[in-house]
PDB file of N, CA and C in Angstrom:
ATOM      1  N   UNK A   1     -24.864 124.902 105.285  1.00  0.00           N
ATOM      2  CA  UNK A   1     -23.796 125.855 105.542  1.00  0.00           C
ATOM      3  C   UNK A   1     -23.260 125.636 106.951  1.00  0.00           C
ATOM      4  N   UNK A   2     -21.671 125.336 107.288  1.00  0.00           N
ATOM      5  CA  UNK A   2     -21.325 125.001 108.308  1.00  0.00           C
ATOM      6  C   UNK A   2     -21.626 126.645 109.369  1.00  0.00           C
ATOM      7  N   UNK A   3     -21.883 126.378 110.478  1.00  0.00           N
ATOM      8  CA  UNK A   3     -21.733 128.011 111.502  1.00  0.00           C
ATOM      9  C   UNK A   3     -20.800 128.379 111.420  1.00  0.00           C
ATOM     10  N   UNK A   4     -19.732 128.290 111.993  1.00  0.00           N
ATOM     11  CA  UNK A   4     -18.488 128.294 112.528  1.00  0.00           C
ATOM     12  C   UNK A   4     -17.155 128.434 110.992  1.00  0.00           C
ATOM     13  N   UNK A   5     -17.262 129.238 110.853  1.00  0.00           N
ATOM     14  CA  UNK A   5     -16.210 129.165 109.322  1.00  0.00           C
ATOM     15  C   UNK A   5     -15.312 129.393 109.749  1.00  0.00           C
ATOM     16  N   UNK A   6     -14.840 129.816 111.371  1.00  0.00           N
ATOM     17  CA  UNK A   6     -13.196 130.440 111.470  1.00  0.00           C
ATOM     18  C   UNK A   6     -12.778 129.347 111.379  1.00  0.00           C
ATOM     19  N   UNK A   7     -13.038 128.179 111.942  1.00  0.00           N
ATOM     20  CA  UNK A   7     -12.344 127.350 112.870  1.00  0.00           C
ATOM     21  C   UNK A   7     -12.284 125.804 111.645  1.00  0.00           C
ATOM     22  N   UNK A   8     -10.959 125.348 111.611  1.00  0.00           N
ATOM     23  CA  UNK A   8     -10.586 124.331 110.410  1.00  0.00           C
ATOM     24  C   UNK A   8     -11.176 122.977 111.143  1.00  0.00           C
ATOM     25  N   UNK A   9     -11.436 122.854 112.366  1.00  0.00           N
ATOM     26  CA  UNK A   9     -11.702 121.456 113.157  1.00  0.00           C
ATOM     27  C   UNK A   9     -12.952 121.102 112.451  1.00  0.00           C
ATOM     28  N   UNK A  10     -12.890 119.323 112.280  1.00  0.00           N
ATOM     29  CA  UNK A  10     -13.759 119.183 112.018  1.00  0.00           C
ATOM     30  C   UNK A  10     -15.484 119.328 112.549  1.00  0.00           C
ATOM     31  N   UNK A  11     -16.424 119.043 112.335  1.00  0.00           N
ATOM     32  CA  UNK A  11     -17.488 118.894 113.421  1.00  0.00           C
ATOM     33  C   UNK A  11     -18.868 117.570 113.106  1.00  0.00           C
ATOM     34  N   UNK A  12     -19.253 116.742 113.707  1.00  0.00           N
ATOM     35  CA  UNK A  12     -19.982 115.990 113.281  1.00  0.00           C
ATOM     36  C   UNK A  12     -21.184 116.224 114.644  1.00  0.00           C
ATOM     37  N   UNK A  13     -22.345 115.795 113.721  1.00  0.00           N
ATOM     38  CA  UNK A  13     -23.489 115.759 114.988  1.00  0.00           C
ATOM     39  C   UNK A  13     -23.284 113.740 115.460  1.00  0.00           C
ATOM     40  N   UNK A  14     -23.807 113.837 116.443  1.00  0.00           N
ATOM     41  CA  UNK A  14     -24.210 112.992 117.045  1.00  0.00           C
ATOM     42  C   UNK A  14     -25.918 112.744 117.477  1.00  0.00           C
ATOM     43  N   UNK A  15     -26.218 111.305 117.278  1.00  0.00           N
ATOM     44  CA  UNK A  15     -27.564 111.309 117.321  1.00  0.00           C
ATOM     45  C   UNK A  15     -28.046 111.579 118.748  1.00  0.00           C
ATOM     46  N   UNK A  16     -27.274 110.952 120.151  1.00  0.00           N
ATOM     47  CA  UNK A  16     -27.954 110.897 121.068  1.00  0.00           C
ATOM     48  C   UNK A  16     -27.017 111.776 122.072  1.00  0.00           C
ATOM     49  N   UNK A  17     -26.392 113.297 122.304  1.00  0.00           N
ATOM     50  CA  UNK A  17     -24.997 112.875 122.710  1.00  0.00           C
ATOM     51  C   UNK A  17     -25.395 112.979 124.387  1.00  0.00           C
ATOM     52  N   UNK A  18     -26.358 113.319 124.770  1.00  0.00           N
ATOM     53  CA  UNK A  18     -26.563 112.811 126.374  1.00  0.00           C
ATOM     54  C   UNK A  18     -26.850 111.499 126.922  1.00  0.00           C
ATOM     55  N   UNK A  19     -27.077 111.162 126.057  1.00  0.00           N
ATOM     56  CA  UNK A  19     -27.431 109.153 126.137  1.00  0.00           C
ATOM     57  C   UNK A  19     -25.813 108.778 126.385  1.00  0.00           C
ATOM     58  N   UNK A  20     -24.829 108.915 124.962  1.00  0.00           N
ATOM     59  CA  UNK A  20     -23.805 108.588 125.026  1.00  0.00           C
ATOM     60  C   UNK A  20     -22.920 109.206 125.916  1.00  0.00           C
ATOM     61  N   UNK A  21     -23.261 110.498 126.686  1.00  0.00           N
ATOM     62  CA  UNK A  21     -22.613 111.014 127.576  1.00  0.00           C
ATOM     63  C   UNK A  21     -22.949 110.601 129.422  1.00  0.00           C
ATOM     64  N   UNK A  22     -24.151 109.958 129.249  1.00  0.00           N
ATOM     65  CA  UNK A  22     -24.176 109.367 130.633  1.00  0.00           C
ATOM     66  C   UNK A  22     -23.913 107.805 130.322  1.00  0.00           C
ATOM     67  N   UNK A  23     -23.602 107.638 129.306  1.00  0.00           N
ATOM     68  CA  UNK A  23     -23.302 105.879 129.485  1.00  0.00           C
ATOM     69  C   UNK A  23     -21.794 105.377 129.421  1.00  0.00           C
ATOM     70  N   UNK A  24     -20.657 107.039 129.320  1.00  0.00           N
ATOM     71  CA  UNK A  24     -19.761 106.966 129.291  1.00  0.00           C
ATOM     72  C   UNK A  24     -19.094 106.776 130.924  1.00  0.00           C
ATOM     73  N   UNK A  25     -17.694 106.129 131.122  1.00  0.00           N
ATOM     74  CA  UNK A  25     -17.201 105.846 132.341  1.00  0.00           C
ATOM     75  C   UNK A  25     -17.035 107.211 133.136  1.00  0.00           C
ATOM     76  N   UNK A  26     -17.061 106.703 134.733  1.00  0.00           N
ATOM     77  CA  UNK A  26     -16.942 108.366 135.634  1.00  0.00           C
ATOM     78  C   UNK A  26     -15.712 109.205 135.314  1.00  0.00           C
ATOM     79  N   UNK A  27     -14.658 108.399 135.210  1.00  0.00           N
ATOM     80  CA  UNK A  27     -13.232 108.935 134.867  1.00  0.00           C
ATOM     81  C   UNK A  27     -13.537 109.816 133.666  1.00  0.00           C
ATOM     82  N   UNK A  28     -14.022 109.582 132.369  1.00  0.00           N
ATOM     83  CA  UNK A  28     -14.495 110.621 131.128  1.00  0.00           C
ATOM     84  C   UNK A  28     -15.066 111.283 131.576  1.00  0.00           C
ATOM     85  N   UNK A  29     -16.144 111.124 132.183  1.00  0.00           N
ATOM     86  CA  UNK A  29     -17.227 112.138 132.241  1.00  0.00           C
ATOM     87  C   UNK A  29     -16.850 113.101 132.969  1.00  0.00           C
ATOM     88  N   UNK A  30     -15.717 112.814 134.173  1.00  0.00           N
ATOM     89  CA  UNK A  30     -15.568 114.012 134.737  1.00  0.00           C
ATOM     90  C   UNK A  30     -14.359 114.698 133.868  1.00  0.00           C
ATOM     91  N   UNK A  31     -13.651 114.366 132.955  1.00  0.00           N
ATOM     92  CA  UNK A  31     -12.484 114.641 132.160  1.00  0.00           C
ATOM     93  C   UNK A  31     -13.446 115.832 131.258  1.00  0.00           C
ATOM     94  N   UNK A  32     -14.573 114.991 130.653  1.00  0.00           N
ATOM     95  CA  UNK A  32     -15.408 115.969 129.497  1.00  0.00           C
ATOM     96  C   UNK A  32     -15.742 117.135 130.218  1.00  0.00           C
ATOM     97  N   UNK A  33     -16.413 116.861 131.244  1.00  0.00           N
ATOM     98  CA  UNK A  33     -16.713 118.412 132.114  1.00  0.00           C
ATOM     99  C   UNK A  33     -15.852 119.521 132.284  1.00  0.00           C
ATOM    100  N   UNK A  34     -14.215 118.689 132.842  1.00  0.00           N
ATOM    101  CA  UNK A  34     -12.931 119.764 132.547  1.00  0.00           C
ATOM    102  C   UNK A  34     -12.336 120.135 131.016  1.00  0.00           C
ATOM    103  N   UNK A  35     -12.907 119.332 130.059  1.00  0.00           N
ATOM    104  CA  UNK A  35     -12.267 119.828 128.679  1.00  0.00           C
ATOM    105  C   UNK A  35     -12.383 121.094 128.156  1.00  0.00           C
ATOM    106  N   UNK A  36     -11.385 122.078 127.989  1.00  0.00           N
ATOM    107  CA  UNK A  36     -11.234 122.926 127.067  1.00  0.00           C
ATOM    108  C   UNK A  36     -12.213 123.068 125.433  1.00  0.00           C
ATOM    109  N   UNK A  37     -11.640 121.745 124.846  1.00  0.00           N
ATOM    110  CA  UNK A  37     -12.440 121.810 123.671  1.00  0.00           C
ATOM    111  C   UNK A  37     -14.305 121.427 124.008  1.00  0.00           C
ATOM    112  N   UNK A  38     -14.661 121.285 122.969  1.00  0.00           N
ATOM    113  CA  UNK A  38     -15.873 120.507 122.985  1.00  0.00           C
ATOM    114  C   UNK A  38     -16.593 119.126 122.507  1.00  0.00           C
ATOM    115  N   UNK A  39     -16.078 118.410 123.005  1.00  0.00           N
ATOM    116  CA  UNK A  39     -15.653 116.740 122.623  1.00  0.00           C
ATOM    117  C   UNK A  39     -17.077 116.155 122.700  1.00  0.00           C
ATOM    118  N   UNK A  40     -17.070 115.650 121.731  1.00  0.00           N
ATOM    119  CA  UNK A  40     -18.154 114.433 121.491  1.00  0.00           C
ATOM    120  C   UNK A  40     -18.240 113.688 122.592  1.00  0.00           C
ATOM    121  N   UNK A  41     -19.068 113.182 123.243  1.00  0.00           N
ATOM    122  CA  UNK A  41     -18.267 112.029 123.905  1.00  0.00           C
ATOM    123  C   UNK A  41     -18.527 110.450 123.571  1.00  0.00           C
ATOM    124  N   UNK A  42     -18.810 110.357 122.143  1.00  0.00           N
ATOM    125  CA  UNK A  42     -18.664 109.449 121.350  1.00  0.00           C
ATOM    126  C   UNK A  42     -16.923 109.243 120.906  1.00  0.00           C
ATOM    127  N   UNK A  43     -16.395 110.437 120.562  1.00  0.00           N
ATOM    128  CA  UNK A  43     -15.259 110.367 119.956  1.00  0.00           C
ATOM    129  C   UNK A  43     -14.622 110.888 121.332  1.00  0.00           C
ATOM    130  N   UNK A  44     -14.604 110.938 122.313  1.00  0.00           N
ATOM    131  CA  UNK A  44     -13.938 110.792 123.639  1.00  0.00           C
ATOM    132  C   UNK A  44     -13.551 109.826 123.920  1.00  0.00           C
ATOM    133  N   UNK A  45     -14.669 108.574 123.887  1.00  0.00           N
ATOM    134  CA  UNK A  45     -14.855 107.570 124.482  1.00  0.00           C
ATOM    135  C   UNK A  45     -14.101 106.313 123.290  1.00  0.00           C
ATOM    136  N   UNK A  46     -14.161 106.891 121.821  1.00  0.00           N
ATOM    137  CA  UNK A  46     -13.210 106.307 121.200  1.00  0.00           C
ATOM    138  C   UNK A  46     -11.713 105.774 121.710  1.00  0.00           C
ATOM    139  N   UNK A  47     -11.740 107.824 121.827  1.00  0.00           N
ATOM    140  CA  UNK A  47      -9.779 107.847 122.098  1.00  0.00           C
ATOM    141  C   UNK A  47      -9.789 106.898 123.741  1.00  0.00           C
ATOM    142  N   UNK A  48     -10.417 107.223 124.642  1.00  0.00           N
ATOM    143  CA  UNK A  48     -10.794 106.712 126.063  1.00  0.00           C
ATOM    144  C   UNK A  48     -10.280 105.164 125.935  1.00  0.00           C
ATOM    145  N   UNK A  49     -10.735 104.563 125.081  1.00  0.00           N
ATOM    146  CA  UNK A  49     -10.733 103.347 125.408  1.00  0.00           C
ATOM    147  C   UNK A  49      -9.874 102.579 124.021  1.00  0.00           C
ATOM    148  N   UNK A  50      -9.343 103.284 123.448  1.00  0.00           N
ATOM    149  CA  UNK A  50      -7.948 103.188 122.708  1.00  0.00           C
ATOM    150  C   UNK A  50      -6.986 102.951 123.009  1.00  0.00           C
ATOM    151  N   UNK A  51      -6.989 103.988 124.385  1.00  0.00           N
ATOM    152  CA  UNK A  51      -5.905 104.367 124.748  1.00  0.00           C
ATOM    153  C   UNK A  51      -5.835 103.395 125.983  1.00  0.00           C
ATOM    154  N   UNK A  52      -7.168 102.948 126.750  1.00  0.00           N
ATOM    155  CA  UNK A  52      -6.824 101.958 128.051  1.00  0.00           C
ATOM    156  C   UNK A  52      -6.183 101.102 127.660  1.00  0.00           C
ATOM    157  N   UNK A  53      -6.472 100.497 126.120  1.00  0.00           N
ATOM    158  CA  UNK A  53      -6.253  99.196 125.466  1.00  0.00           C
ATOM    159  C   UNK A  53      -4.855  98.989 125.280  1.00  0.00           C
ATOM    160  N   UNK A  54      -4.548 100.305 124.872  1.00  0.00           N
ATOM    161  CA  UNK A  54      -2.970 100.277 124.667  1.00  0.00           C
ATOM    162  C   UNK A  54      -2.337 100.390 126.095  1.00  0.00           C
ATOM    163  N   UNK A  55      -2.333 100.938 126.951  1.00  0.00           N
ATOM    164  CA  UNK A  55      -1.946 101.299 128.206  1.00  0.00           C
ATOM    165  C   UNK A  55      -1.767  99.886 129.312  1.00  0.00           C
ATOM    166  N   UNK A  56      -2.800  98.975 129.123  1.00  0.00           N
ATOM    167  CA  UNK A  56      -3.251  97.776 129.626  1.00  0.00           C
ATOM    168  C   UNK A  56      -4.366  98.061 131.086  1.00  0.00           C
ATOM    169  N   UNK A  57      -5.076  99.506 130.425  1.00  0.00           N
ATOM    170  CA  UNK A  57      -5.923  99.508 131.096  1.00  0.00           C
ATOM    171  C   UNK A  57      -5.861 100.367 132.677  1.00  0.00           C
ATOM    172  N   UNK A  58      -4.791 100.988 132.472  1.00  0.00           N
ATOM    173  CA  UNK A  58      -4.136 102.233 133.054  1.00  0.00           C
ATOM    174  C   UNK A  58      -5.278 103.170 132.415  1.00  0.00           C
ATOM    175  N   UNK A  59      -6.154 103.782 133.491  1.00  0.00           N
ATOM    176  CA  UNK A  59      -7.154 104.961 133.348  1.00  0.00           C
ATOM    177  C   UNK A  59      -6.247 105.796 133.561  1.00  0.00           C
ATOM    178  N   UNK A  60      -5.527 106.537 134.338  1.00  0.00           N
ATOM    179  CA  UNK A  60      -4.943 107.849 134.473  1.00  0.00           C
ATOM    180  C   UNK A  60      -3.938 107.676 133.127  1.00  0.00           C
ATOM    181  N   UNK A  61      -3.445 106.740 132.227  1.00  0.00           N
ATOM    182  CA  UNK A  61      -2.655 107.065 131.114  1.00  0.00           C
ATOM    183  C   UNK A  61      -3.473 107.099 129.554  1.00  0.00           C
ATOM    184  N   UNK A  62      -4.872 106.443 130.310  1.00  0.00           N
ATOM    185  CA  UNK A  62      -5.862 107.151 129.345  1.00  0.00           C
ATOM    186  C   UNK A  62      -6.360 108.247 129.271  1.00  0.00           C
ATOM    187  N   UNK A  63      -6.380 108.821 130.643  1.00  0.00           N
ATOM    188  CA  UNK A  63      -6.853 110.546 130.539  1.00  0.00           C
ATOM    189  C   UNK A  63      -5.609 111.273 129.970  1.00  0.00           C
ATOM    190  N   UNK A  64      -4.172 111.096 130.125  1.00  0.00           N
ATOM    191  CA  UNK A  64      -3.357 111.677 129.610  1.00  0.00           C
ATOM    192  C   UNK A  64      -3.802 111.824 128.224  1.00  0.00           C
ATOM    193  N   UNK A  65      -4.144 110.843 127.736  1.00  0.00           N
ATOM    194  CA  UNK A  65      -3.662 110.508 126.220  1.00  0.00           C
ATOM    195  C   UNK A  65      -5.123 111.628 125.788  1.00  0.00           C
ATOM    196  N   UNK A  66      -5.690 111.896 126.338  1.00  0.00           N
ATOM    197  CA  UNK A  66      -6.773 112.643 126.228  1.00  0.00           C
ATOM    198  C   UNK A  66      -6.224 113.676 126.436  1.00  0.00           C
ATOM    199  N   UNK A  67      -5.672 114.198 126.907  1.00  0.00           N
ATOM    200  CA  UNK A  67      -4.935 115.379 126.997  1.00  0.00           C
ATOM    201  C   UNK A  67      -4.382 115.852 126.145  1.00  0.00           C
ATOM    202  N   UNK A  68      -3.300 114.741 125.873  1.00  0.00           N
ATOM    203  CA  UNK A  68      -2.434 114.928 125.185  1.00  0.00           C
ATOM    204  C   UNK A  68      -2.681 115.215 123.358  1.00  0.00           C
ATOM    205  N   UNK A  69      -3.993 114.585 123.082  1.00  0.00           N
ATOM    206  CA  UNK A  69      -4.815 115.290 121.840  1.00  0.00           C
ATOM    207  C   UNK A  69      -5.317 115.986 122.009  1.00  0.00           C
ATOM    208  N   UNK A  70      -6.351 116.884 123.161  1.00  0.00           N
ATOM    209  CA  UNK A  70      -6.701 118.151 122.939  1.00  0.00           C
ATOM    210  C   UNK A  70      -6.080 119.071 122.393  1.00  0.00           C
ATOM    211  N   UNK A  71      -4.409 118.830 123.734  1.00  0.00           N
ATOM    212  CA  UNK A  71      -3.610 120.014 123.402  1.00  0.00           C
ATOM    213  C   UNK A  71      -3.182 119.831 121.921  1.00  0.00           C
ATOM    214  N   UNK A  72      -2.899 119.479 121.650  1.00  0.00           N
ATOM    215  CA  UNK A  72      -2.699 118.792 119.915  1.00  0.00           C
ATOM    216  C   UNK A  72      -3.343 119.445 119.104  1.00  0.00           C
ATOM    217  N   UNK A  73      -4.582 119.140 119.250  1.00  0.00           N
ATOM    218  CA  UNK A  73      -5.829 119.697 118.664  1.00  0.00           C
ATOM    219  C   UNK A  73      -6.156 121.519 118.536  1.00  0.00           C
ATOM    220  N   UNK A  74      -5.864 122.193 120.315  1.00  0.00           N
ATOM    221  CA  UNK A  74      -5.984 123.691 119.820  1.00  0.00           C
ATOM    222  C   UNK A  74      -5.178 124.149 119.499  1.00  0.00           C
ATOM    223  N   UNK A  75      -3.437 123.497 119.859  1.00  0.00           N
ATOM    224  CA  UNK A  75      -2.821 123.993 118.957  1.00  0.00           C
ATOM    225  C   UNK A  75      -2.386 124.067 117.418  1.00  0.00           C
ATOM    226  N   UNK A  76      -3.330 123.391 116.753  1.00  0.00           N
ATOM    227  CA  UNK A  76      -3.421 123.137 115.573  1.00  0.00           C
ATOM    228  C   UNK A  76      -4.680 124.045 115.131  1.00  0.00           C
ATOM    229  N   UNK A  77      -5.239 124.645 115.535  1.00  0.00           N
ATOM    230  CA  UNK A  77      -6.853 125.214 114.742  1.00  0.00           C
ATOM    231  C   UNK A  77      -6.565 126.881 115.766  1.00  0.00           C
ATOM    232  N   UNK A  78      -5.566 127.830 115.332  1.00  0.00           N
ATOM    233  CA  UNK A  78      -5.404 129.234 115.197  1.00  0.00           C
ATOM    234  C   UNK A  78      -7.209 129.759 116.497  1.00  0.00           C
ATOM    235  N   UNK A  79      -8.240 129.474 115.954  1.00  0.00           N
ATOM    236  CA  UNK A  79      -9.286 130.429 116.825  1.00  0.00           C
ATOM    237  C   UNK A  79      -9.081 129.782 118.538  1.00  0.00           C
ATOM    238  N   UNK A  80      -9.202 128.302 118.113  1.00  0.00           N
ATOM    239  CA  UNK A  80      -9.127 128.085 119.712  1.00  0.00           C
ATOM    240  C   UNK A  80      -7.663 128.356 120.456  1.00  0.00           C
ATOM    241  N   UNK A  81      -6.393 128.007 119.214  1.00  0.00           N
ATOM    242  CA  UNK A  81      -5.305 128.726 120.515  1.00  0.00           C
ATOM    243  C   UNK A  81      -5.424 129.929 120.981  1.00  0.00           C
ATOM    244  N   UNK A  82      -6.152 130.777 120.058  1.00  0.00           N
ATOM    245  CA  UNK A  82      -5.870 132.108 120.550  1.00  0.00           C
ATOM    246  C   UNK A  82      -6.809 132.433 121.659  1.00  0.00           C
ATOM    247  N   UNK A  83      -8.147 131.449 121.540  1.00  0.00           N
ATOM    248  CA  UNK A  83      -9.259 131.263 122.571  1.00  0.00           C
ATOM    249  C   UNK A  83      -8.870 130.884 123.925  1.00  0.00           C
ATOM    250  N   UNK A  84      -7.954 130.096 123.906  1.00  0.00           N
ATOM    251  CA  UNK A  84      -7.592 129.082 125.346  1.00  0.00           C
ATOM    252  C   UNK A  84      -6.031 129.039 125.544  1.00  0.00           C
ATOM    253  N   UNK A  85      -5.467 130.625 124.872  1.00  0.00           N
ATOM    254  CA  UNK A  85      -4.270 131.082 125.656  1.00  0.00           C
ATOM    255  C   UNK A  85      -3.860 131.083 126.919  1.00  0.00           C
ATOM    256  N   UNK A  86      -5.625 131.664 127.711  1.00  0.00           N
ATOM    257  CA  UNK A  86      -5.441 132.270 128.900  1.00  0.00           C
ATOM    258  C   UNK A  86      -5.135 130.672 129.645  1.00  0.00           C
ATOM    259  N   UNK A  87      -6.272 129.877 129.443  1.00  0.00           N
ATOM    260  CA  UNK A  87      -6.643 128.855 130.268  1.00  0.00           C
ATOM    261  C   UNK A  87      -5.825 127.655 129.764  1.00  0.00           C
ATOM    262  N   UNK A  88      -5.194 127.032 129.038  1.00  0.00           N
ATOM    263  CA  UNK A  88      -4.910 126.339 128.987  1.00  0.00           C
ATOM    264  C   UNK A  88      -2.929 126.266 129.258  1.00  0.00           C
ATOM    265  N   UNK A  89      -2.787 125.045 130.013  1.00  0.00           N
ATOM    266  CA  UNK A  89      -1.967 124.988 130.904  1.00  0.00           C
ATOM    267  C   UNK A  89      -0.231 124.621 129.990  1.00  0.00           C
ATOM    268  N   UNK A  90       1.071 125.126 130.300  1.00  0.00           N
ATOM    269  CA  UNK A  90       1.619 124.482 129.235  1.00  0.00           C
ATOM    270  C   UNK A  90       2.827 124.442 130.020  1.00  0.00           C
ATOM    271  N   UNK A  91       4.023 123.591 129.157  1.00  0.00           N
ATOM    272  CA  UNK A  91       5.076 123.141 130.218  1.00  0.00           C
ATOM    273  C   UNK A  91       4.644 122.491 131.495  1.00  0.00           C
ATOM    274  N   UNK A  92       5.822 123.040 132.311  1.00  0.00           N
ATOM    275  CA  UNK A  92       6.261 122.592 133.466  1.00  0.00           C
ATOM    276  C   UNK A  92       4.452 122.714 134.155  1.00  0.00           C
ATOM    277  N   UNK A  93       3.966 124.030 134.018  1.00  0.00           N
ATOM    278  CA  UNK A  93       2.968 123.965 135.059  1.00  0.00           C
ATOM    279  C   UNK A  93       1.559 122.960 134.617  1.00  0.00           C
ATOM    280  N   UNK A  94       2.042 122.785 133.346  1.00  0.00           N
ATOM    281  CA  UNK A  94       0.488 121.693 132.446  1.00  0.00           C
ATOM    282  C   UNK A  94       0.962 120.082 133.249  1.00  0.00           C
ATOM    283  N   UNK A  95       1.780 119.832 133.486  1.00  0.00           N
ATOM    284  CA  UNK A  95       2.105 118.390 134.151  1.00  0.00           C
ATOM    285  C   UNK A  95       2.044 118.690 135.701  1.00  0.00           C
ATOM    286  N   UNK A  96       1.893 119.729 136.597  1.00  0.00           N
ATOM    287  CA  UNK A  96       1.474 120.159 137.761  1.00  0.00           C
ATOM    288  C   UNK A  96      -0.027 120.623 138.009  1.00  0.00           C
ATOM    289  N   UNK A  97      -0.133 120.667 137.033  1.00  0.00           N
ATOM    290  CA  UNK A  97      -1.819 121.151 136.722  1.00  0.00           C
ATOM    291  C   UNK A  97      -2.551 119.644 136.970  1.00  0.00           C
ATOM    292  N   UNK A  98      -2.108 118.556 135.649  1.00  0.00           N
ATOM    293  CA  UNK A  98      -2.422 117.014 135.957  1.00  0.00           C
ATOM    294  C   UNK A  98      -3.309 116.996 134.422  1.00  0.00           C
ATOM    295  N   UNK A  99      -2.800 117.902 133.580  1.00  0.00           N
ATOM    296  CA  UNK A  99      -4.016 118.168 132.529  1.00  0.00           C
ATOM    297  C   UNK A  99      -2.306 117.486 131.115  1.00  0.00           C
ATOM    298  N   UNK A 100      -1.385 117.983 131.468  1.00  0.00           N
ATOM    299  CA  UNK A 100      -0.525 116.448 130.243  1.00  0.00           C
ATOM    300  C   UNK A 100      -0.079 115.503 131.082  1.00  0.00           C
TER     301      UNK A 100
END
């Protein structure tokens, strides 16, 4: 039985996720610490290095792109927008913030 029935996001366990969370780069790790959601950092480190690949290895347009799916993400699943109204940054002040 899943816990969490409000919420439509998916959820998967991970076998090791502090192993995979200290073997991830400093730039993530300090990104995961500021995340809103609650990110794997298996599937962080997916999008992380997806996105360098595409970028040509531009880290700050990989943390965007990390961004740029969170916000994606709570605004798509109703408990967390209504969760991270307060805190999460939008418009003009979310690109002054440094979080899109």
């Amino acid at each position: 039985m899943r816990r969490n029935l409000a919420t439509r996001l998916r959820r998967r366990a991970s076998r090791n996720p502090m192993r995979d969370y200290d073997r991830a780069p400093p730039p993530l790790r300090a990104w995961l610490a500021d995340a809103i959601l609650p990110w794997s950092p298996k599937s962080a480190l997916r999008v992380y290095e997806r996105a360098l690949g595409r970028s040509g290895g531009d880290i700050a347009a990989a943390l965007t792109e990390l961004d740029r799916r969170e916000t994606a993400l709570v605004a798509r699943d109703p408990l967390w927008r209504d969760a991270c109204a307060s805190v999460m940054p939008s418009g003009q002040d979310a690109a002054k913030a440094g979080r899109l």
